[in-house]
Structures are given as C-alpha cells and as structure tokens.
C-alpha atoms as a PDB file:
ATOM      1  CA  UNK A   1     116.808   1.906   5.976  1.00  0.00           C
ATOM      2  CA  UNK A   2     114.239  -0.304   4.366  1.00  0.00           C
ATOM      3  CA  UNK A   3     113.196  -1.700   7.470  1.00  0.00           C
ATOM      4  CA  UNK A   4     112.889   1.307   8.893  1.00  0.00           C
ATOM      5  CA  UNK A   5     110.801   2.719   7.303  1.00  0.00           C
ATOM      6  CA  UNK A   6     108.343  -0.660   6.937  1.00  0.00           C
ATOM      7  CA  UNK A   7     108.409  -0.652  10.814  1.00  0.00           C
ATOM      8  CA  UNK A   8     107.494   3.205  11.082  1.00  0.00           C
ATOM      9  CA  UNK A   9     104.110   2.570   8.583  1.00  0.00           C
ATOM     10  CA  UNK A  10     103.869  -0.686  10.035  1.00  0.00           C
ATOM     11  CA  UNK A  11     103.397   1.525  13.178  1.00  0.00           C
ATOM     12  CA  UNK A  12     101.348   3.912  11.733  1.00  0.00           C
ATOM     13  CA  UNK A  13      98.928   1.629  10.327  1.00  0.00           C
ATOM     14  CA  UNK A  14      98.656  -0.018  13.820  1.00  0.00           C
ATOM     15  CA  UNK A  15      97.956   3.456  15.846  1.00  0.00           C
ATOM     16  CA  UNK A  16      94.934   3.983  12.856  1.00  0.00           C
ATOM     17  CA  UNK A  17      93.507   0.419  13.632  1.00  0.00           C
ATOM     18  CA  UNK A  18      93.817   0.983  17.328  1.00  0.00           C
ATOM     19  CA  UNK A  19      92.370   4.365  17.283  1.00  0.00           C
ATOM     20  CA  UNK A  20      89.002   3.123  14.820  1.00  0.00           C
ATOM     21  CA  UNK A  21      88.502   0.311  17.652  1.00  0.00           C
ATOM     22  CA  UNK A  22      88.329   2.733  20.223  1.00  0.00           C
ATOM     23  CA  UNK A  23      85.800   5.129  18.869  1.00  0.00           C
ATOM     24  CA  UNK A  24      82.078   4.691  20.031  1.00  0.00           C
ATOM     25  CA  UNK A  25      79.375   3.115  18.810  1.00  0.00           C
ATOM     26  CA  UNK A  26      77.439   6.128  18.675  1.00  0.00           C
ATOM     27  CA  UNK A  27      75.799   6.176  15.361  1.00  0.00           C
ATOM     28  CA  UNK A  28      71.443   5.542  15.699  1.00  0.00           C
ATOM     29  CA  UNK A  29      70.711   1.902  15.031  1.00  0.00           C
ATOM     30  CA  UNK A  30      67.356   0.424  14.471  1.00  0.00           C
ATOM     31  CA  UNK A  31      65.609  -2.732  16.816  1.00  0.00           C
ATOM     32  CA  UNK A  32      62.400  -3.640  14.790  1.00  0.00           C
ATOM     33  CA  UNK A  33      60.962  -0.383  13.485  1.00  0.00           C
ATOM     34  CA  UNK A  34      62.318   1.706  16.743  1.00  0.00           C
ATOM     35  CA  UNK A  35      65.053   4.175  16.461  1.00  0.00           C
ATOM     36  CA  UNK A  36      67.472   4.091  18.959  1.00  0.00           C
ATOM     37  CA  UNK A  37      70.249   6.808  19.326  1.00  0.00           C
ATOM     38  CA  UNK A  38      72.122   8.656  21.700  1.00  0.00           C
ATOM     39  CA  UNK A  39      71.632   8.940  25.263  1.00  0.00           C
ATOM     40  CA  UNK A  40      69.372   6.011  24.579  1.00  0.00           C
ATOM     41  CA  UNK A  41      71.549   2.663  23.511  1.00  0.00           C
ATOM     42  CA  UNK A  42      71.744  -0.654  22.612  1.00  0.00           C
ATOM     43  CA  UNK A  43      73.720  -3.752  24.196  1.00  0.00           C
ATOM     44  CA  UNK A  44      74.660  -6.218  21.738  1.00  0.00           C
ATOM     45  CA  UNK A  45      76.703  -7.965  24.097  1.00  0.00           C
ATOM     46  CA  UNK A  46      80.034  -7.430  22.225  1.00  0.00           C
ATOM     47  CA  UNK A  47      82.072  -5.339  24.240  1.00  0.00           C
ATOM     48  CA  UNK A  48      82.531  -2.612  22.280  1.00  0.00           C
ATOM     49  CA  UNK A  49      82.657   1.192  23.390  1.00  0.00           C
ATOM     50  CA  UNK A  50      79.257   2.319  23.755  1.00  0.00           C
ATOM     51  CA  UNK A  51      77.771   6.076  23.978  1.00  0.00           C
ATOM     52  CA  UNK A  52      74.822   6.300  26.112  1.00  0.00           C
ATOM     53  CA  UNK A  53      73.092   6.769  29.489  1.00  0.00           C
ATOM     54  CA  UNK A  54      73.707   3.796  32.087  1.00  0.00           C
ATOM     55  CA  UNK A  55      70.042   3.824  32.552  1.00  0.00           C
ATOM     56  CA  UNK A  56      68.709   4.411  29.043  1.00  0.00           C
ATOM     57  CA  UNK A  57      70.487   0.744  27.805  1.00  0.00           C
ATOM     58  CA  UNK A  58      68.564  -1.616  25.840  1.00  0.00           C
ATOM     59  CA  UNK A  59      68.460  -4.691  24.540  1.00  0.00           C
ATOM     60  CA  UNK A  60      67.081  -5.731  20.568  1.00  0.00           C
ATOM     61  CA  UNK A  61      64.917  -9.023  21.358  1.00  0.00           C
ATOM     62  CA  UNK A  62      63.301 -10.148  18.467  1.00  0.00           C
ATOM     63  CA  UNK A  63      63.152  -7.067  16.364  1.00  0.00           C
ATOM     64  CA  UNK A  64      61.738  -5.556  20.217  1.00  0.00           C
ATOM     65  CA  UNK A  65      63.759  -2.688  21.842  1.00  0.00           C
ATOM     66  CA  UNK A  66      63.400  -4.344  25.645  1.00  0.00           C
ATOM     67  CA  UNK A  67      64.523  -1.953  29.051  1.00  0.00           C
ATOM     68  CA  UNK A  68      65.047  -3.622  32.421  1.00  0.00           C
ATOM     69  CA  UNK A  69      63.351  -2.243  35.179  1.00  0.00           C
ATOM     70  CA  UNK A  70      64.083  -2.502  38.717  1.00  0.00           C
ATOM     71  CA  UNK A  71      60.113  -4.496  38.392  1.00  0.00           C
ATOM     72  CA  UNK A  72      61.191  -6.222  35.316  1.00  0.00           C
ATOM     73  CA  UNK A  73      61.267  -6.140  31.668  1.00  0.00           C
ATOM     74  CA  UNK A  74      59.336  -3.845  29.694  1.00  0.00           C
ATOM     75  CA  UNK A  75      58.897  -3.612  25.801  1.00  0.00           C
ATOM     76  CA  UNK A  76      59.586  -0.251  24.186  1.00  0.00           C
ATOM     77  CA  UNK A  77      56.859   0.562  21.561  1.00  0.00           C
ATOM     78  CA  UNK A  78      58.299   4.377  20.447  1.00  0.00           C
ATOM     79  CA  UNK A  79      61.098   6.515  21.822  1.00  0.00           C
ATOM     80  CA  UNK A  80      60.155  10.414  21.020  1.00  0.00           C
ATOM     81  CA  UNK A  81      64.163  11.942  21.412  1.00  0.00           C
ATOM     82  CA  UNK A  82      63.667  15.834  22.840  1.00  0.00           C
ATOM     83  CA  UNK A  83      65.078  18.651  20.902  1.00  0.00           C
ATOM     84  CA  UNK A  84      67.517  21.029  22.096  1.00  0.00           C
ATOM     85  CA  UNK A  85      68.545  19.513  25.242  1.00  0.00           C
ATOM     86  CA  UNK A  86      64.716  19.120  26.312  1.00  0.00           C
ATOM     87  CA  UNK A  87      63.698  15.990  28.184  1.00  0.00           C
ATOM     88  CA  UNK A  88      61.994  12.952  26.039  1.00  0.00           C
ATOM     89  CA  UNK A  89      59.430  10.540  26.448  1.00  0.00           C
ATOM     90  CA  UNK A  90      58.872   6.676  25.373  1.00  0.00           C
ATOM     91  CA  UNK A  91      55.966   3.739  25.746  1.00  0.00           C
ATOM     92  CA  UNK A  92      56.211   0.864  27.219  1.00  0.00           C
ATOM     93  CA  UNK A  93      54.294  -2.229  28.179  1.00  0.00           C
ATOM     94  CA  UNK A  94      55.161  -5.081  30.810  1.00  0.00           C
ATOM     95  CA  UNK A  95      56.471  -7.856  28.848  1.00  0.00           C
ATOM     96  CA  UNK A  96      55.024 -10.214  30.691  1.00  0.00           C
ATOM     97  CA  UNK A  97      51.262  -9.273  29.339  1.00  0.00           C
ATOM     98  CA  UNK A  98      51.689 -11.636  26.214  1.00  0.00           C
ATOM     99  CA  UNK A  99      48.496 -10.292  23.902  1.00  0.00           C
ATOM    100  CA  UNK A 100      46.027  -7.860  24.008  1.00  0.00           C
ATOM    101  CA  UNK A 101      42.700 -10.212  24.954  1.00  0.00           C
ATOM    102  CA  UNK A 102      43.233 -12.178  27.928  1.00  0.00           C
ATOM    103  CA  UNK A 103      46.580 -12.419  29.106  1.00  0.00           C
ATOM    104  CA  UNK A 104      47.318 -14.991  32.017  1.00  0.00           C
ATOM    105  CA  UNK A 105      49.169 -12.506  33.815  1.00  0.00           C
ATOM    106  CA  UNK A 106      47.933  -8.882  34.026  1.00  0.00           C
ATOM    107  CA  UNK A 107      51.451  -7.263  34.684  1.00  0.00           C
ATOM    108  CA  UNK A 108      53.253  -6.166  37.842  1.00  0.00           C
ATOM    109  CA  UNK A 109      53.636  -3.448  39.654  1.00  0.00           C
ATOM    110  CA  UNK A 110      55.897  -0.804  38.518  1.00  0.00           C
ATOM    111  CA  UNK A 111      59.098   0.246  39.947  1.00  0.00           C
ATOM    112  CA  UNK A 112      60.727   2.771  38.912  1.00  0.00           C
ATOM    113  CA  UNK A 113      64.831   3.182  39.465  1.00  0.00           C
ATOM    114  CA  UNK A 114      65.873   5.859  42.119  1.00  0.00           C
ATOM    115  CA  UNK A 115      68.416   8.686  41.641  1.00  0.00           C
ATOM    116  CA  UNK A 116      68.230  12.606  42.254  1.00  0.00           C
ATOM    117  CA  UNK A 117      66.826  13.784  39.607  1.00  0.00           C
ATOM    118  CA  UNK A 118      65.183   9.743  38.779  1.00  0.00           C
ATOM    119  CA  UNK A 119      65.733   8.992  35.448  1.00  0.00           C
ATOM    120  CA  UNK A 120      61.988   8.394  34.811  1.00  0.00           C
ATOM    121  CA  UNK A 121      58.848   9.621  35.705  1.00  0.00           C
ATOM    122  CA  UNK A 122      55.537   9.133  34.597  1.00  0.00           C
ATOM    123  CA  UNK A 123      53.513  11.670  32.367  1.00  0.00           C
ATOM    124  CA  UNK A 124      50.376  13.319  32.761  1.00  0.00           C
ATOM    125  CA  UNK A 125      49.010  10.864  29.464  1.00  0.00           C
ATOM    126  CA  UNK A 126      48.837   7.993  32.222  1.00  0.00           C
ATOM    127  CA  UNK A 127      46.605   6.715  34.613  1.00  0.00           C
ATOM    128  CA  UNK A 128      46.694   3.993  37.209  1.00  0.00           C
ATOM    129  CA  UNK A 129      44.867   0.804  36.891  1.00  0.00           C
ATOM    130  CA  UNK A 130      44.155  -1.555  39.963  1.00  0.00           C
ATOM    131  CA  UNK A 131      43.271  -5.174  39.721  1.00  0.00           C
ATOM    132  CA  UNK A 132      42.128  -7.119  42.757  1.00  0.00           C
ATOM    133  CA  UNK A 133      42.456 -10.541  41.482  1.00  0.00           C
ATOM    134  CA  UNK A 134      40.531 -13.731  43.345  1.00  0.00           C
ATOM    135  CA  UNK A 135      38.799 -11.688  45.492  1.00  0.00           C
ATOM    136  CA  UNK A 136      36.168 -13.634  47.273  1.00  0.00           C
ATOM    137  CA  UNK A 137      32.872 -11.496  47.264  1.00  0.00           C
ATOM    138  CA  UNK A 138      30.334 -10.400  44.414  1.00  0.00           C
ATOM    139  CA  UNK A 139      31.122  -6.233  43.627  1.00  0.00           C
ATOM    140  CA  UNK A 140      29.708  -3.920  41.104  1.00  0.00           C
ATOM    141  CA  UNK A 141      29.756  -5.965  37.503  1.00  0.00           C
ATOM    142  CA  UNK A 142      30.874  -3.215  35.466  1.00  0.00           C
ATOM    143  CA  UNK A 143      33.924  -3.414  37.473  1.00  0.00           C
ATOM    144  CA  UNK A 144      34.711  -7.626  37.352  1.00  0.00           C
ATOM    145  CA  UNK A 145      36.820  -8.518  34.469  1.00  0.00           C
ATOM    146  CA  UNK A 146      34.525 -11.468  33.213  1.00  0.00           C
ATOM    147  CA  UNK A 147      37.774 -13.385  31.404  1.00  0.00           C
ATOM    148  CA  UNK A 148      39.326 -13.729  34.563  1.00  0.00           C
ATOM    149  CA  UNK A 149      36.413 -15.446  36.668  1.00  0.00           C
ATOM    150  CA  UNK A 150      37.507 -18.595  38.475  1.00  0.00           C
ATOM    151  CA  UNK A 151      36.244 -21.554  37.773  1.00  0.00           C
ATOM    152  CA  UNK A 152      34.567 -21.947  41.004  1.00  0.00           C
ATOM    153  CA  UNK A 153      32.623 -19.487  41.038  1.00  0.00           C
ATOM    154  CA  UNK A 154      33.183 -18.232  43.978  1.00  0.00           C
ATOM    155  CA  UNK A 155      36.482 -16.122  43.433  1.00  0.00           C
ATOM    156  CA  UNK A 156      36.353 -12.797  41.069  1.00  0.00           C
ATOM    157  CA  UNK A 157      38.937 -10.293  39.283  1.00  0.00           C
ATOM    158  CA  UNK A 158      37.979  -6.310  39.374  1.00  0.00           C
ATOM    159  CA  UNK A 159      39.943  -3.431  38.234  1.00  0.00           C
ATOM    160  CA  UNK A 160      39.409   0.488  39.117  1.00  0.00           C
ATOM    161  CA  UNK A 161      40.996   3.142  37.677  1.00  0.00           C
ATOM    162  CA  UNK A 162      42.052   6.297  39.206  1.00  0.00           C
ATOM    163  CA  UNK A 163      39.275   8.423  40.654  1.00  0.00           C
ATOM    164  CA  UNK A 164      36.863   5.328  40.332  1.00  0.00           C
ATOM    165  CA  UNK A 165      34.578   5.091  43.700  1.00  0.00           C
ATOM    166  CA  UNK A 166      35.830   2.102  45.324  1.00  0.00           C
ATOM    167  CA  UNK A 167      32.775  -0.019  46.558  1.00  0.00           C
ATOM    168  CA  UNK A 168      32.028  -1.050  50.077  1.00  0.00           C
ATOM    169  CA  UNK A 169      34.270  -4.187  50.468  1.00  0.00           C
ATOM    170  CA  UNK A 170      37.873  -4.441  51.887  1.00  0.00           C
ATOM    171  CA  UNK A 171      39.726  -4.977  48.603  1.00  0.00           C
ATOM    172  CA  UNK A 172      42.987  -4.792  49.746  1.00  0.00           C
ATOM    173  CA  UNK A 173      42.347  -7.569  52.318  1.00  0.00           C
ATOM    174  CA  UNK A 174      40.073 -10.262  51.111  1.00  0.00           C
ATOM    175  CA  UNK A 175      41.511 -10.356  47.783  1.00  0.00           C
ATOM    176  CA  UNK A 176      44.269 -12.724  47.052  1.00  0.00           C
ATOM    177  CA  UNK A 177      46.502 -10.150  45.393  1.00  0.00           C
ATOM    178  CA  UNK A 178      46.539  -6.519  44.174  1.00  0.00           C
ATOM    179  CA  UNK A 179      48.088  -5.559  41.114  1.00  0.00           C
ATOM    180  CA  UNK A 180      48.295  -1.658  40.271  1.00  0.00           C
ATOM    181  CA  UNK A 181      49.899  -0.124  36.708  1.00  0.00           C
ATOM    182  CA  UNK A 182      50.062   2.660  34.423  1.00  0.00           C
ATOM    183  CA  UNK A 183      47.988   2.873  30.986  1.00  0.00           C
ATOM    184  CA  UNK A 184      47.876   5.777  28.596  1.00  0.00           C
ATOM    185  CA  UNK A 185      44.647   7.930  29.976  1.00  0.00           C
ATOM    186  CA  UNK A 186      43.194   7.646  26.203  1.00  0.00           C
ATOM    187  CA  UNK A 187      43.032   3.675  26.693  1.00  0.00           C
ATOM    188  CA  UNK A 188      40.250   3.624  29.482  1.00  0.00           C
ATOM    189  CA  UNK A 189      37.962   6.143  28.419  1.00  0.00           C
ATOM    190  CA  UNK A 190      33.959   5.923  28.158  1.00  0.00           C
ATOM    191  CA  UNK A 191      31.712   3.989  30.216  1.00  0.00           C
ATOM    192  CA  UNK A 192      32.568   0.727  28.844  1.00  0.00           C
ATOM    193  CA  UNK A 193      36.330   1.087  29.412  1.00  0.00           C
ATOM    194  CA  UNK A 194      36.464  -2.085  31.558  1.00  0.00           C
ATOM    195  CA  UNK A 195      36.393  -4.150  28.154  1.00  0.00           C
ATOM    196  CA  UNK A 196      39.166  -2.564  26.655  1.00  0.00           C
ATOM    197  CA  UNK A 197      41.449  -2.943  30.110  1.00  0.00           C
ATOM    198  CA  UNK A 198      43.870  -5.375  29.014  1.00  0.00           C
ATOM    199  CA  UNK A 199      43.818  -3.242  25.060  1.00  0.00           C
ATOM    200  CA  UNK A 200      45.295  -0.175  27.457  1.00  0.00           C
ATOM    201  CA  UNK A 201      47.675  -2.806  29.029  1.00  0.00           C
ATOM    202  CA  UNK A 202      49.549  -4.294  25.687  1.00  0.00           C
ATOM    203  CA  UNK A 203      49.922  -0.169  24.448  1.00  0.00           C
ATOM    204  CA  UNK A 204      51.375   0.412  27.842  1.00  0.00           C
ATOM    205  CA  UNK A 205      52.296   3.749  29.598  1.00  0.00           C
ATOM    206  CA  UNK A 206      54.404   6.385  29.184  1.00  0.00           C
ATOM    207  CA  UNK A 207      57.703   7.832  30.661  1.00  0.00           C
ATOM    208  CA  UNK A 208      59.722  10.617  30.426  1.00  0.00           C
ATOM    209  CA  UNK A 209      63.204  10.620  30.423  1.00  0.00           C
ATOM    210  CA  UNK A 210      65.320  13.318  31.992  1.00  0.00           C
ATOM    211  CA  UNK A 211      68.601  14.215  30.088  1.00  0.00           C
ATOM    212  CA  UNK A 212      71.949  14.232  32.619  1.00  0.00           C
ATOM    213  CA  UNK A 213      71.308  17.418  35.268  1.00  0.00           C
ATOM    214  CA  UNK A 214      74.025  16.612  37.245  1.00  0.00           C
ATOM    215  CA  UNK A 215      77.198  14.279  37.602  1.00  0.00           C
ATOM    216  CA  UNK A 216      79.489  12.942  34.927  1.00  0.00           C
ATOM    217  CA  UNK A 217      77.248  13.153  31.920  1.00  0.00           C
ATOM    218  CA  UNK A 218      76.157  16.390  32.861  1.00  0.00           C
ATOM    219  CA  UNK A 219      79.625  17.298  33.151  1.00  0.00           C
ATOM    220  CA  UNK A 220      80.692  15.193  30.050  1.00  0.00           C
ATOM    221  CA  UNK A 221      78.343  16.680  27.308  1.00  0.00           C
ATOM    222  CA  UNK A 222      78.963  20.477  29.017  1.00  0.00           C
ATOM    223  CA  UNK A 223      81.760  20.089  27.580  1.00  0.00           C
ATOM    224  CA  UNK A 224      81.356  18.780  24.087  1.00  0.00           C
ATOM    225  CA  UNK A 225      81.430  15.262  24.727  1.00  0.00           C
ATOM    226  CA  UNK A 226      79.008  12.117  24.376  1.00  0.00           C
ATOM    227  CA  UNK A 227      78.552   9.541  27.908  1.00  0.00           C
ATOM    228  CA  UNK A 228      79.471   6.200  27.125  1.00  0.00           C
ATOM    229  CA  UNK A 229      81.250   3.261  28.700  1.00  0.00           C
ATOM    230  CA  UNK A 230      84.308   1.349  27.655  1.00  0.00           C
ATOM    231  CA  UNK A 231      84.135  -1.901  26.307  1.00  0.00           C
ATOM    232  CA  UNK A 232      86.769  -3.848  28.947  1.00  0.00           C
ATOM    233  CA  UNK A 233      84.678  -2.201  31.770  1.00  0.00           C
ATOM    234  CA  UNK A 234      81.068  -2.040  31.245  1.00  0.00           C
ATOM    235  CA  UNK A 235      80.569  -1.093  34.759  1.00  0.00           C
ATOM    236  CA  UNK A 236      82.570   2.419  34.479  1.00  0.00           C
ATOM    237  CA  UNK A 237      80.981   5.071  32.559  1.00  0.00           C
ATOM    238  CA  UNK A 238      83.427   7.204  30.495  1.00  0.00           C
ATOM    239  CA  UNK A 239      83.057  10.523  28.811  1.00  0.00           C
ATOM    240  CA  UNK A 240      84.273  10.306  24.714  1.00  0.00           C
ATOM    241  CA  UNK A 241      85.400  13.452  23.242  1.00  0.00           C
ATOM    242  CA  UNK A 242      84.745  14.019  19.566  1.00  0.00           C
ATOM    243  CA  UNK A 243      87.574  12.039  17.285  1.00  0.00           C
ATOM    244  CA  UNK A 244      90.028  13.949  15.830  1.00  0.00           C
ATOM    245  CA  UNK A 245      90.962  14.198  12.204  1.00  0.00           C
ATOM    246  CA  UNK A 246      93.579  11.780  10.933  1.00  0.00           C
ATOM    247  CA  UNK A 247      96.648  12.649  10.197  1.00  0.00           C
ATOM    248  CA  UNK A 248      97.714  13.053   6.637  1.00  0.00           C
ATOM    249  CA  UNK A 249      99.280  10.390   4.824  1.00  0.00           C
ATOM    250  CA  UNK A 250     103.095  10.318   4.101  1.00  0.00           C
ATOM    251  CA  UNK A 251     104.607   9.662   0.823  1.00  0.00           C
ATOM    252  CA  UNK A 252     107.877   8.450   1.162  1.00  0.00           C
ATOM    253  CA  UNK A 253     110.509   7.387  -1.452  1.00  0.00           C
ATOM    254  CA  UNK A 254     113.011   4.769  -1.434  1.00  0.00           C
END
C-alpha cells in the first residue's frame, strides 16, 4: 500500500514537472535596454517553447536586439508595442554601418519579407536615401559625400534623397554601384543635410509591424490564445492556450 501510494505522488510530481516544461516562454525579457514581449520574441537558442510571431524573432547580440532580414541583419534601437490590438512600429539600422562618421560600408538595400498582409512596411517618418558610389564624373558638390572620395581622384560618392533633382549625368550607369535605404525624414533635414547622411544612417528607419490578420495566429489569439512554436520543432508554429490552474494538493495518511 506504501508503494502505492509513493508511485501515485511519484506520478503526480512528474505530470507537474512535465506540465511547467511545457509552458511558454512568454513573459517580456530585456536585450540591452530594449523590451521585448509578445508577438515580438527572443531566440536564445535553447529549445524551449516560445510565444511569438515567426517573423517578429530576435536575437540578443551583445546587449543588441538583432532581426534578420531577407537583406540582412538589422539592429533594433526601440520597439513601440500597439495598444489594443493596433499595429506597432520599431527602428532599425543596417548592422553593417559600424559608426555614425564614416562607415566603410554605407548599408544595403532593403528587402523586406513577402506575405499577404507583409509583416512590415515602412512609415511615413522615412525617406529614401540613394548613394551612387565611384561614380566617374564631377556632379553638384553639395551632393558628393567628401569622406568617401577615392584616392584617385578621379572616382566620387553622391547621395540624393527623395524628391532631390537628379543632375544631368547617367547615375545609374556610370557609377560603379547604387545603394538606396530608408532614414527617419527628421535625419536629412535643412540645406546642409548631406553632412549628417551617415548620422540618419546609424538611427536607421522605421517599420511597422502588422499584428496576425489572417491564418493561424489570427485564428490562435481569436480565440484566447498566444502564437508560439514548440521547442522539438522550431519550424511548426503552435497556438498555446492559457495554463490551467493546478490541481490541489492531496493529503494522504498512512
């Protein structure tokens, strides 16, 4: 009777552990000084059950929130969660533009993922930013990105932004490469914007984010739930239900 009874808490105690090991890691964590919580989440490469979007995952690098792109990897400055089942937005910046001064590399351009409804979209706060890098020809100066001369001489950088009149010369030919990008409107401002061009590239753009309109997480929150994944299948996004209560302990006596 004894060992009855041991097996049947033994059991008991082994349902509880199971069940805690199942539930979600939905609670908001921080990466850095960036609060990330539901649909927005972060991989830490674990395996654990996860609640989130499949296309709102990110990784903590270095105390840096960091979301892959179908262009690359981007560093997330601020995530602004909407209330009441309203859409929010986030900044970003290619992480490949390694300081605000001169960087080496003035980005790439952006791609954004595909899906009906996308699951970004830029805001009216940006603007696009073209630089025609190595392009063999003098242009207007208050368009050439002085940093960025070659050391021959011969071979100069410009950048326009949207609505800029585009001078004379065939750009997108002669020049060795063309590089276009989003920047918050309020970076570029002024008549002597051109100076603060790779400023507006380290604060980056902006990007809503659309909450689930259709399809499983749609579906999934509907009805009460949170969109996750399971641990043993990363791949194959699950909808969690909201845990139930335990069940009371039982006193027994031997």
């Amino acid at each position: 009777m004894a060992f009855l009874v041991l097996l049947i808490v033994a059991s008991f105690a082994a349902s509880a552990t199971a069940a805690l090991e199942a539930e979600p890691a939905c609670s908001p964590s921080l990466c850095g000084a960036v609060e990330v919580r539901y649909p927005f989440w972060l991989d830490g490469g674990g395996g654990g059950n996860v609640c989130g979007y499949p296309s709102l995952r990110l990784e903590c690098r270095g105390g840096t929130p960091v979301l892959r792109l179908p262009s690359g990897d981007y560093r997330v400055h601020r995530i602004s969660y909407g209330d009441n089942g309203d859409d929010g937005t986030f900044t970003l910046h290619d992480s490949i533009v390694h300081n605000s001064r001169c960087p080496l590399v003035v980005g790439r351009n952006l791609t954004l993922p595909e899906g009906s409804p996308p699951p970004f979209s830029l805001t009216g706060n940006d603007m696009n930013v073209t630089f025609y890098l190595r392009c063999p020809f003098n242009a207007s100066p208050s368009h050439m990105v002085a940093c960025l001369e070659e050391a021959d001489g011969v071979h100069h950088t410009y950048a326009f932004r949207d609505g800029d009149y585009l001078l004379p010369y065939e750009f997108n030919s002669l020049c060795q490469d063309v590089v276009g990008m989003p920047v918050l409107r309020s970076s570029l401002g002024g008549s002597r914007w051109i100076y603060r061009v790779f400023r507006a590239l380290w604060r980056g753009f902006e990007l809503r984010w659309t909450r689930a309109l259709e399809g499983r997480c749609r579906d999934c929150e509907n009805s009460g739930g949170l969109c996750g994944h399971l641990g043993e299948a990363p791949d194959q996004f699950t909808c969690f239900t909201a845990p139930a209560a335990p069940a009371p302990a039982l006193l027994l006596s031997l």
